[in-house]
PDB file of N, CA and C in Angstrom:
ATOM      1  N   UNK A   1      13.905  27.481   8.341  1.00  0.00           N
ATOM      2  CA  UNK A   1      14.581  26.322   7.802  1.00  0.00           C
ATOM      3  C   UNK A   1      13.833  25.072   8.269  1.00  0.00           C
ATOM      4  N   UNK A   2      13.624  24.111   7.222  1.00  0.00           N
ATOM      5  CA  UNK A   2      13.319  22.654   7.952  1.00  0.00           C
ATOM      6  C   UNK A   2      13.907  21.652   8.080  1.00  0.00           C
ATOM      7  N   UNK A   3      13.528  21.012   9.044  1.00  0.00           N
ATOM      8  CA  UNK A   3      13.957  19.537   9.369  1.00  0.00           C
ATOM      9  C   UNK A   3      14.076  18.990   7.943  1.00  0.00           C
ATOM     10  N   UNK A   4      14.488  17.459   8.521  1.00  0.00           N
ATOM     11  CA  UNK A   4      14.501  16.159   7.514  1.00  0.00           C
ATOM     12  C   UNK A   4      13.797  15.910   6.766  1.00  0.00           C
ATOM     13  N   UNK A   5      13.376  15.851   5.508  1.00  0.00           N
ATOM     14  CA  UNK A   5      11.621  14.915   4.996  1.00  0.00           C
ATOM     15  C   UNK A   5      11.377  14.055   6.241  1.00  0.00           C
ATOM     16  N   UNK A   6       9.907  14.177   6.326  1.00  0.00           N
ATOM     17  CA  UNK A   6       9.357  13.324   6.765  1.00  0.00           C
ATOM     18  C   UNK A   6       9.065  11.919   6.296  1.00  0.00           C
ATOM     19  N   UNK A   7       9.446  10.868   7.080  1.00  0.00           N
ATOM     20  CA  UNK A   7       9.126   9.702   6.447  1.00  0.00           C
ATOM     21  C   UNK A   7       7.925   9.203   6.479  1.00  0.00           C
ATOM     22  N   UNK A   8       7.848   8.260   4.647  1.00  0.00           N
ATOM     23  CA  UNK A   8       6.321   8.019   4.513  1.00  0.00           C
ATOM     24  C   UNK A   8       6.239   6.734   4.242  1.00  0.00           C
ATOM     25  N   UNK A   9       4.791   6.056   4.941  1.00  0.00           N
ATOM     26  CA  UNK A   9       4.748   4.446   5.314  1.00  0.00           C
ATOM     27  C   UNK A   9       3.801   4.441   4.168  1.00  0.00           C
ATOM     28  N   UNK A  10       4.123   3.249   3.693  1.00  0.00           N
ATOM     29  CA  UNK A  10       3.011   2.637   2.646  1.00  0.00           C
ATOM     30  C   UNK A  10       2.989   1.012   2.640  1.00  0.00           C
ATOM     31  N   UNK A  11       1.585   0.520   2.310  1.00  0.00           N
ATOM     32  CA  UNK A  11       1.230  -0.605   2.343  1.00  0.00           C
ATOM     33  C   UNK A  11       0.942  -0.813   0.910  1.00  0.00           C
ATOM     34  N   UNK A  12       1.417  -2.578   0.416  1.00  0.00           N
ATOM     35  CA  UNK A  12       0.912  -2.687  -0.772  1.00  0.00           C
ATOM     36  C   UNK A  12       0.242  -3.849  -0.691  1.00  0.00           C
ATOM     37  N   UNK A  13      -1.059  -3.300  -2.176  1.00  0.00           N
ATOM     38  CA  UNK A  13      -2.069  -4.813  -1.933  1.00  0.00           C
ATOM     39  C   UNK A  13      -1.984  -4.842  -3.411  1.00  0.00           C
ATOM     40  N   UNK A  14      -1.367  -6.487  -3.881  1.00  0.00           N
ATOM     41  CA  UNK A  14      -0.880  -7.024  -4.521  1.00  0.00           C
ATOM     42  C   UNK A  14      -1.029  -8.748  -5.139  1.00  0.00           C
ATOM     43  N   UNK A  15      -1.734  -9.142  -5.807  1.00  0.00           N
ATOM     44  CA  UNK A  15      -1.631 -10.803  -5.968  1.00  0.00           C
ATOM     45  C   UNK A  15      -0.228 -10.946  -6.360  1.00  0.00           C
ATOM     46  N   UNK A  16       0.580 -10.714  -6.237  1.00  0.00           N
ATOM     47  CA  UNK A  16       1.749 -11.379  -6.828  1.00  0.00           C
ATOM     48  C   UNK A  16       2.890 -10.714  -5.873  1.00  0.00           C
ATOM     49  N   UNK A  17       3.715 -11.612  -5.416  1.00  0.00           N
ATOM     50  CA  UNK A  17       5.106 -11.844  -4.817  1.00  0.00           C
ATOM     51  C   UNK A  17       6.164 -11.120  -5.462  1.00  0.00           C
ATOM     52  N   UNK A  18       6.419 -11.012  -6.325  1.00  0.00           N
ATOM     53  CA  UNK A  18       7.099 -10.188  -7.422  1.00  0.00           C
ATOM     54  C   UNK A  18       6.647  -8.592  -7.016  1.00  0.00           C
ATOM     55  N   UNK A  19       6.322  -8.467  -7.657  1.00  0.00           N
ATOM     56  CA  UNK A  19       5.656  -6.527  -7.193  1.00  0.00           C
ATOM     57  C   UNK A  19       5.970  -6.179  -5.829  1.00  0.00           C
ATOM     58  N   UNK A  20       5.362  -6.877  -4.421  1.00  0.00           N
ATOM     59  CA  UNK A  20       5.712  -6.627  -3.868  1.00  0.00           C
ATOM     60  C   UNK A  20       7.403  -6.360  -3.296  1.00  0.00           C
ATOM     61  N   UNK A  21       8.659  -7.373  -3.728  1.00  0.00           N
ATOM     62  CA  UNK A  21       9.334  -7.509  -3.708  1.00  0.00           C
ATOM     63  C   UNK A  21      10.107  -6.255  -4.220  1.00  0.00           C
ATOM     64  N   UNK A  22       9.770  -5.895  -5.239  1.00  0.00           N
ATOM     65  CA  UNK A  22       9.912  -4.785  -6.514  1.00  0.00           C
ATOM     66  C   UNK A  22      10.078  -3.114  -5.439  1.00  0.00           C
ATOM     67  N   UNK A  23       8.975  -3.103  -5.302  1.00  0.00           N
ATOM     68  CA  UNK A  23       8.237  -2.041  -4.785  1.00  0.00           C
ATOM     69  C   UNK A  23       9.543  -1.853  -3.006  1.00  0.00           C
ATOM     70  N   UNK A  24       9.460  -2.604  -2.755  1.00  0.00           N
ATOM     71  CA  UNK A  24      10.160  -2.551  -0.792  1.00  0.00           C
ATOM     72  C   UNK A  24      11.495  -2.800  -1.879  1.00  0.00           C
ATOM     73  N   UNK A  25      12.175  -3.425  -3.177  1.00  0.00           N
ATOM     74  CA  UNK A  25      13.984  -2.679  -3.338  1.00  0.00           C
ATOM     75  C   UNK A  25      13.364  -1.160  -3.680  1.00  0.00           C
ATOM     76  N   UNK A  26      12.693  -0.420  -4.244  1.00  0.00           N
ATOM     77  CA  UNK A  26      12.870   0.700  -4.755  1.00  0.00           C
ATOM     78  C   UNK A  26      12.376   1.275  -3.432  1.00  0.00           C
ATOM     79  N   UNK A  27      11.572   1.213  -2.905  1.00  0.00           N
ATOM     80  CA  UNK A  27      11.706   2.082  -1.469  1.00  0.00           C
ATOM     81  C   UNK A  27      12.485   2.167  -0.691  1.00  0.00           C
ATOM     82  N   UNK A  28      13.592   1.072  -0.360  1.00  0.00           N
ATOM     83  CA  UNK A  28      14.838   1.338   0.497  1.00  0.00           C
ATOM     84  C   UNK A  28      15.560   1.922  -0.689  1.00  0.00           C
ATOM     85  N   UNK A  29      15.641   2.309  -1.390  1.00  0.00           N
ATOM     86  CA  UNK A  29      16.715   3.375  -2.200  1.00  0.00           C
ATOM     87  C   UNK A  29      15.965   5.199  -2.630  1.00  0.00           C
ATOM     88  N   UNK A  30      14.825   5.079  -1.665  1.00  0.00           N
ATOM     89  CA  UNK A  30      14.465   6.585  -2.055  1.00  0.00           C
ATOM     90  C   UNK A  30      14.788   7.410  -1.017  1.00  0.00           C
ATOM     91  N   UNK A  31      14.451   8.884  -1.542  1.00  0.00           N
ATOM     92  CA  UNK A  31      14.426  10.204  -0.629  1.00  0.00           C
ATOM     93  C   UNK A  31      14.102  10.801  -0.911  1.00  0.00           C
ATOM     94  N   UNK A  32      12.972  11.688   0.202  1.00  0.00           N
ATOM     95  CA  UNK A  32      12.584  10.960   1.408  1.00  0.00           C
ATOM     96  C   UNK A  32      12.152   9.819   1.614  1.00  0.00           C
ATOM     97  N   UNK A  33      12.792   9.327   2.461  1.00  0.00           N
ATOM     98  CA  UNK A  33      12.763   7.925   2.896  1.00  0.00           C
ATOM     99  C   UNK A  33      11.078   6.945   2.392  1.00  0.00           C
ATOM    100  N   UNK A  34      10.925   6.022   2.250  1.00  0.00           N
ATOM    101  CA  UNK A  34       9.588   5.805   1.949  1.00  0.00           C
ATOM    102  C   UNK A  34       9.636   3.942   3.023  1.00  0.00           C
ATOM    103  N   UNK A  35       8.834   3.730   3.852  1.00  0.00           N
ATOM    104  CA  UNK A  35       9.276   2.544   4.218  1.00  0.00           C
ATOM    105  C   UNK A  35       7.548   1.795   4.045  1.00  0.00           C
ATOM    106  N   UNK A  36       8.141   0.793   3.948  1.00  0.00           N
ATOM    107  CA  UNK A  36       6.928  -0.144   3.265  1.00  0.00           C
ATOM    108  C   UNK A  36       6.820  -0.969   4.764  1.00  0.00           C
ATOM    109  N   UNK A  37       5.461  -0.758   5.033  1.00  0.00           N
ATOM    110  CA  UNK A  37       4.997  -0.888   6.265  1.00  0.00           C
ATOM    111  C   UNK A  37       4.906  -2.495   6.312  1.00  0.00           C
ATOM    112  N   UNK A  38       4.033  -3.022   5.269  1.00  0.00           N
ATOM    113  CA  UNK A  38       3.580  -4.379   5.060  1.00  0.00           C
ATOM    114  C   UNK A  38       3.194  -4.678   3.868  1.00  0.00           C
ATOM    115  N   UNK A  39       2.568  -5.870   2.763  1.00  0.00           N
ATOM    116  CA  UNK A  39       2.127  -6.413   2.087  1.00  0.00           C
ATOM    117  C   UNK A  39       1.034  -7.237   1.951  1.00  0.00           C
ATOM    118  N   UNK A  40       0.074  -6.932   1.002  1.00  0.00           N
ATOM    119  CA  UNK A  40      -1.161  -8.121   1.372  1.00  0.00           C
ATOM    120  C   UNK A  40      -1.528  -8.586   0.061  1.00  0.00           C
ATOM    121  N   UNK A  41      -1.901  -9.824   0.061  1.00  0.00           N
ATOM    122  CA  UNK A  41      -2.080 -10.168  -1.481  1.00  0.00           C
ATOM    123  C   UNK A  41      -3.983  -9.726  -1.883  1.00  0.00           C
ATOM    124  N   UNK A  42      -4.347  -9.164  -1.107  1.00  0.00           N
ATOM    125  CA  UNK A  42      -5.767  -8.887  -1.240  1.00  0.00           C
ATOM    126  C   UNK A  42      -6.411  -7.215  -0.532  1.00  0.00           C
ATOM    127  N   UNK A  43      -7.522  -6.987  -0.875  1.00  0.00           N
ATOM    128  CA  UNK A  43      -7.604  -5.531   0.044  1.00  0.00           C
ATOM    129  C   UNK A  43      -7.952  -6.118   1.474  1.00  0.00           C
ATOM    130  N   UNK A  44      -9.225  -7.577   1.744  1.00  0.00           N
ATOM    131  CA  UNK A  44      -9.385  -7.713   2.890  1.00  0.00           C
ATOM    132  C   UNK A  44      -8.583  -8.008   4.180  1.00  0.00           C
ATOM    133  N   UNK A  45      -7.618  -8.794   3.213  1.00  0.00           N
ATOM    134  CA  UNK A  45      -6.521  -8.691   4.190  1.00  0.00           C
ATOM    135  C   UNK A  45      -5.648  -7.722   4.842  1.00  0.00           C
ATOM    136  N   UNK A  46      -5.635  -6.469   4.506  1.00  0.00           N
ATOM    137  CA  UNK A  46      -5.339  -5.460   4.737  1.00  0.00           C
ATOM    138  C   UNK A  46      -6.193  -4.971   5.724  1.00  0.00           C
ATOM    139  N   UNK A  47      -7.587  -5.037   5.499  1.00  0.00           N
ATOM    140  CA  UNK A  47      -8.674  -4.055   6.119  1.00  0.00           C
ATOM    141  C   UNK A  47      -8.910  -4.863   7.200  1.00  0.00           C
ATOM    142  N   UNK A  48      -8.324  -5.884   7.311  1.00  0.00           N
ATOM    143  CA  UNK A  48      -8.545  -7.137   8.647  1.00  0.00           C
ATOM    144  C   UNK A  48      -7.747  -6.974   9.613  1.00  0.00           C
ATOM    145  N   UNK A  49      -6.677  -6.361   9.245  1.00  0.00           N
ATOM    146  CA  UNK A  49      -5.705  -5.580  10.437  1.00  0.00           C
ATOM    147  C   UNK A  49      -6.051  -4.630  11.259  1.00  0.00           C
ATOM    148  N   UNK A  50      -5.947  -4.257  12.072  1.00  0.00           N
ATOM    149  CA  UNK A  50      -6.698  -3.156  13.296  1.00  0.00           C
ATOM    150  C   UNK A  50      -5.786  -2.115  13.741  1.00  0.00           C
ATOM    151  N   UNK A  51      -6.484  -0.988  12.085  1.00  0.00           N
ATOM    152  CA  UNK A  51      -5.949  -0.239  12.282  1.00  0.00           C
ATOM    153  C   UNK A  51      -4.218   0.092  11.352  1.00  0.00           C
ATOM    154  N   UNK A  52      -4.051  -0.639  10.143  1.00  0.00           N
ATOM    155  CA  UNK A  52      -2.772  -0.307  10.201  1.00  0.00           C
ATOM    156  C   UNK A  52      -2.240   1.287   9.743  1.00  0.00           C
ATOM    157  N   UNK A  53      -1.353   1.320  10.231  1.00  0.00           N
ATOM    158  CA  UNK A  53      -0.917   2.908  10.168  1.00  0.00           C
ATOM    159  C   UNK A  53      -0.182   3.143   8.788  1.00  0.00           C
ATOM    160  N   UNK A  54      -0.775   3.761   8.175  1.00  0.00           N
ATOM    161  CA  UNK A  54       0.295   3.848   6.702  1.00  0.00           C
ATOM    162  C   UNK A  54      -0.608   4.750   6.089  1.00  0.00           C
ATOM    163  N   UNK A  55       0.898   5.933   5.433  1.00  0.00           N
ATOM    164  CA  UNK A  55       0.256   7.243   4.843  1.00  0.00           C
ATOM    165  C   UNK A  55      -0.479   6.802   3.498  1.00  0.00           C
ATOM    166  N   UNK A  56      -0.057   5.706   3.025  1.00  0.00           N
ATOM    167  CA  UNK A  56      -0.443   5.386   1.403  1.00  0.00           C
ATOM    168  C   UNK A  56      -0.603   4.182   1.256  1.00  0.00           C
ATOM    169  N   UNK A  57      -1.626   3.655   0.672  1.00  0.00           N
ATOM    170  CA  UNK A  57      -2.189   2.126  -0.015  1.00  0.00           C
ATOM    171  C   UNK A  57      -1.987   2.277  -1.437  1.00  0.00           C
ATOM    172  N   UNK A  58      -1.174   1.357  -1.867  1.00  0.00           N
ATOM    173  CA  UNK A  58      -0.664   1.297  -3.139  1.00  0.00           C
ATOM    174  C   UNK A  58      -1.663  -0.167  -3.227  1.00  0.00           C
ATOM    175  N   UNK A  59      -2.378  -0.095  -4.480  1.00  0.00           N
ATOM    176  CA  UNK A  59      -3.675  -0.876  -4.745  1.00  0.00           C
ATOM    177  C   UNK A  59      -3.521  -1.420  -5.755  1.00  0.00           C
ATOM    178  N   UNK A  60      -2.931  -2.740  -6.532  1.00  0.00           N
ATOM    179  CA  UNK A  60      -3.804  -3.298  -7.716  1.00  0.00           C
ATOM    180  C   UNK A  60      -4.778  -3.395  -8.200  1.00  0.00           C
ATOM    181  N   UNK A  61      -5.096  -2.172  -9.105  1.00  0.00           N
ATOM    182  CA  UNK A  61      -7.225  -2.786  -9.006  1.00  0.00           C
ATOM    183  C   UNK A  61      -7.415  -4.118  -9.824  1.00  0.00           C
ATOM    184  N   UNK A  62      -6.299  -4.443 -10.500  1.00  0.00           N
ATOM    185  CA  UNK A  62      -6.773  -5.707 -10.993  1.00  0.00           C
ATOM    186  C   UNK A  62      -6.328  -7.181 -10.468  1.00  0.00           C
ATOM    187  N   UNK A  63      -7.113  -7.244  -9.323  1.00  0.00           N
ATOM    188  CA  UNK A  63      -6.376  -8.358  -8.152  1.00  0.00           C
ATOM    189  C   UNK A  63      -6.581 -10.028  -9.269  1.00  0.00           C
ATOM    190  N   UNK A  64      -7.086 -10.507  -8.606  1.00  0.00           N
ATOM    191  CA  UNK A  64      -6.922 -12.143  -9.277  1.00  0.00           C
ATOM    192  C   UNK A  64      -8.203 -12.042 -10.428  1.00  0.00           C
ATOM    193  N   UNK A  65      -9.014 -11.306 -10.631  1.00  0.00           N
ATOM    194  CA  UNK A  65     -10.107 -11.632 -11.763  1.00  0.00           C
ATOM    195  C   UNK A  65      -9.586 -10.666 -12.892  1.00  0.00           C
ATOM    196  N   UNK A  66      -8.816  -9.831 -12.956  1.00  0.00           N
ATOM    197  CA  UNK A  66      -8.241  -9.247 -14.203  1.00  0.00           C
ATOM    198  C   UNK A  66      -9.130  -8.141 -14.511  1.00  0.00           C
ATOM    199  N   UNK A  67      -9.581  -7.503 -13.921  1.00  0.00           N
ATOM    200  CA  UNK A  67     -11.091  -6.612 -13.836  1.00  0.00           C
ATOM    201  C   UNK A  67     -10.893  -5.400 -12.840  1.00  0.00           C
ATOM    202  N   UNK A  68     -10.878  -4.315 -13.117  1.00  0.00           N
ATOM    203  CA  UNK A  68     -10.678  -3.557 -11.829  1.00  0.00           C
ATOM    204  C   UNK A  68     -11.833  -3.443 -10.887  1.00  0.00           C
ATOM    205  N   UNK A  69     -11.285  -3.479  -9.544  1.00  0.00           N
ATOM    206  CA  UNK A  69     -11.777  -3.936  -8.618  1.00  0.00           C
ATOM    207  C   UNK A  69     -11.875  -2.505  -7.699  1.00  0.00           C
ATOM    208  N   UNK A  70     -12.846  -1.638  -7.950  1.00  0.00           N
ATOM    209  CA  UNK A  70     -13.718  -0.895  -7.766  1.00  0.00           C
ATOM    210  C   UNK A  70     -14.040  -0.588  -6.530  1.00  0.00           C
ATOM    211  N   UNK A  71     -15.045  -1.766  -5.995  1.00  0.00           N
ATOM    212  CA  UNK A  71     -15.350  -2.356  -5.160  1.00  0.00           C
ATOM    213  C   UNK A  71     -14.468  -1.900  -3.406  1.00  0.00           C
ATOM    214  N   UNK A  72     -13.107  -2.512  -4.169  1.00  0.00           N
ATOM    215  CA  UNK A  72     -11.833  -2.792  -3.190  1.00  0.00           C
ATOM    216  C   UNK A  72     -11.258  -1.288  -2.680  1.00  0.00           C
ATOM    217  N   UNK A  73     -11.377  -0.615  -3.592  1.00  0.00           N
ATOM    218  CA  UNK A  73     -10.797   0.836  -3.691  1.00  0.00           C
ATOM    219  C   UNK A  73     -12.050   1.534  -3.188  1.00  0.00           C
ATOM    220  N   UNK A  74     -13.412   1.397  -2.815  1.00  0.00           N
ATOM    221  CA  UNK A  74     -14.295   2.221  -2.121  1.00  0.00           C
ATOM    222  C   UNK A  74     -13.892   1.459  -0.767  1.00  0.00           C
ATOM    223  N   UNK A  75     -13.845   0.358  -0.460  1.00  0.00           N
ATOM    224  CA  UNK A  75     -13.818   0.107   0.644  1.00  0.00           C
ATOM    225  C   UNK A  75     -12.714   0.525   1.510  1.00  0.00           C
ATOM    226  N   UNK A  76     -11.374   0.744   0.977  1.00  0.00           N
ATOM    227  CA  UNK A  76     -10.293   1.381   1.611  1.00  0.00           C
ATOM    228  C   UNK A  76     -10.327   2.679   1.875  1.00  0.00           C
ATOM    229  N   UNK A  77     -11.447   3.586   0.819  1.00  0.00           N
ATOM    230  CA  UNK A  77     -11.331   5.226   0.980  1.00  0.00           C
ATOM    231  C   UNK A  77     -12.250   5.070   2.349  1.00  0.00           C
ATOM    232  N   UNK A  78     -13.401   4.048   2.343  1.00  0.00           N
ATOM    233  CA  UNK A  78     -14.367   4.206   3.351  1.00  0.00           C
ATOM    234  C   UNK A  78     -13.626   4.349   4.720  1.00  0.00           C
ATOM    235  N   UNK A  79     -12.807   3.199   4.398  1.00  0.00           N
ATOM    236  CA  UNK A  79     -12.123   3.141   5.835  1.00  0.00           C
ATOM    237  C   UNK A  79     -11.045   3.839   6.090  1.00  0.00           C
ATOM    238  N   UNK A  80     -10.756   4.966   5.329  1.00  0.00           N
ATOM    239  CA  UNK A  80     -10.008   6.317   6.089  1.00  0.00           C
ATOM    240  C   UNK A  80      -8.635   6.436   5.016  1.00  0.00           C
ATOM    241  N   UNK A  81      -8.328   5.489   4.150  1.00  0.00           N
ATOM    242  CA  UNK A  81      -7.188   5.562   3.667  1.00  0.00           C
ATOM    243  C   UNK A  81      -6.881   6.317   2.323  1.00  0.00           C
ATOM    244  N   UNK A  82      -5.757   6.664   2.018  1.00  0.00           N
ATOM    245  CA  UNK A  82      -5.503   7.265   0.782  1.00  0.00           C
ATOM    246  C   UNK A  82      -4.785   6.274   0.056  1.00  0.00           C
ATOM    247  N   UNK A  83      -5.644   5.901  -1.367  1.00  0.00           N
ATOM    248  CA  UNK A  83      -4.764   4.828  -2.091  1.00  0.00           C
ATOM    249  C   UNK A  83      -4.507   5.699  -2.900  1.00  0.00           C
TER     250      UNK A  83
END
């Protein structure tokens, strides 16, 4: 038999205030639990943190130039994460 779900942290990188907002009501109403670690309106800002701990990067690839941003999404796999 098992335990509880395990709870899962996720970070979102986002230009817009809205989404994020969106995203942390529908995660306090799931199960298994899902808790939204933090928010960044960019990937660097994210990758400028040291170290943050979170099972999942939820990624806009189309940050402020409307273009997917490629780029942003190698640099997060580089640095260990699953978007």
């Amino acid at each position: 038999m098992s335990g509880p779900p395990a709870e899962i942290t996720i970070a979102v990188i986002d230009d817009h205030g809205v989404i994020h907002s969106g995203i942390g009501a529908w995660c306090a109403d799931t199960h298994p639990p899902i808790q939204l670690s933090d928010s960044y309106f960019d990937a660097a800002s994210f990758l400028s943190v040291p170290h943050p701990e979170v099972d999942v990067v939820i990624l806009d690839l189309e940050l402020s130039e409307r273009r997917p941003d490629f780029g942003a999404l190698e640099r997060l796999i580089h640095a260990g994460h699953r978007v």
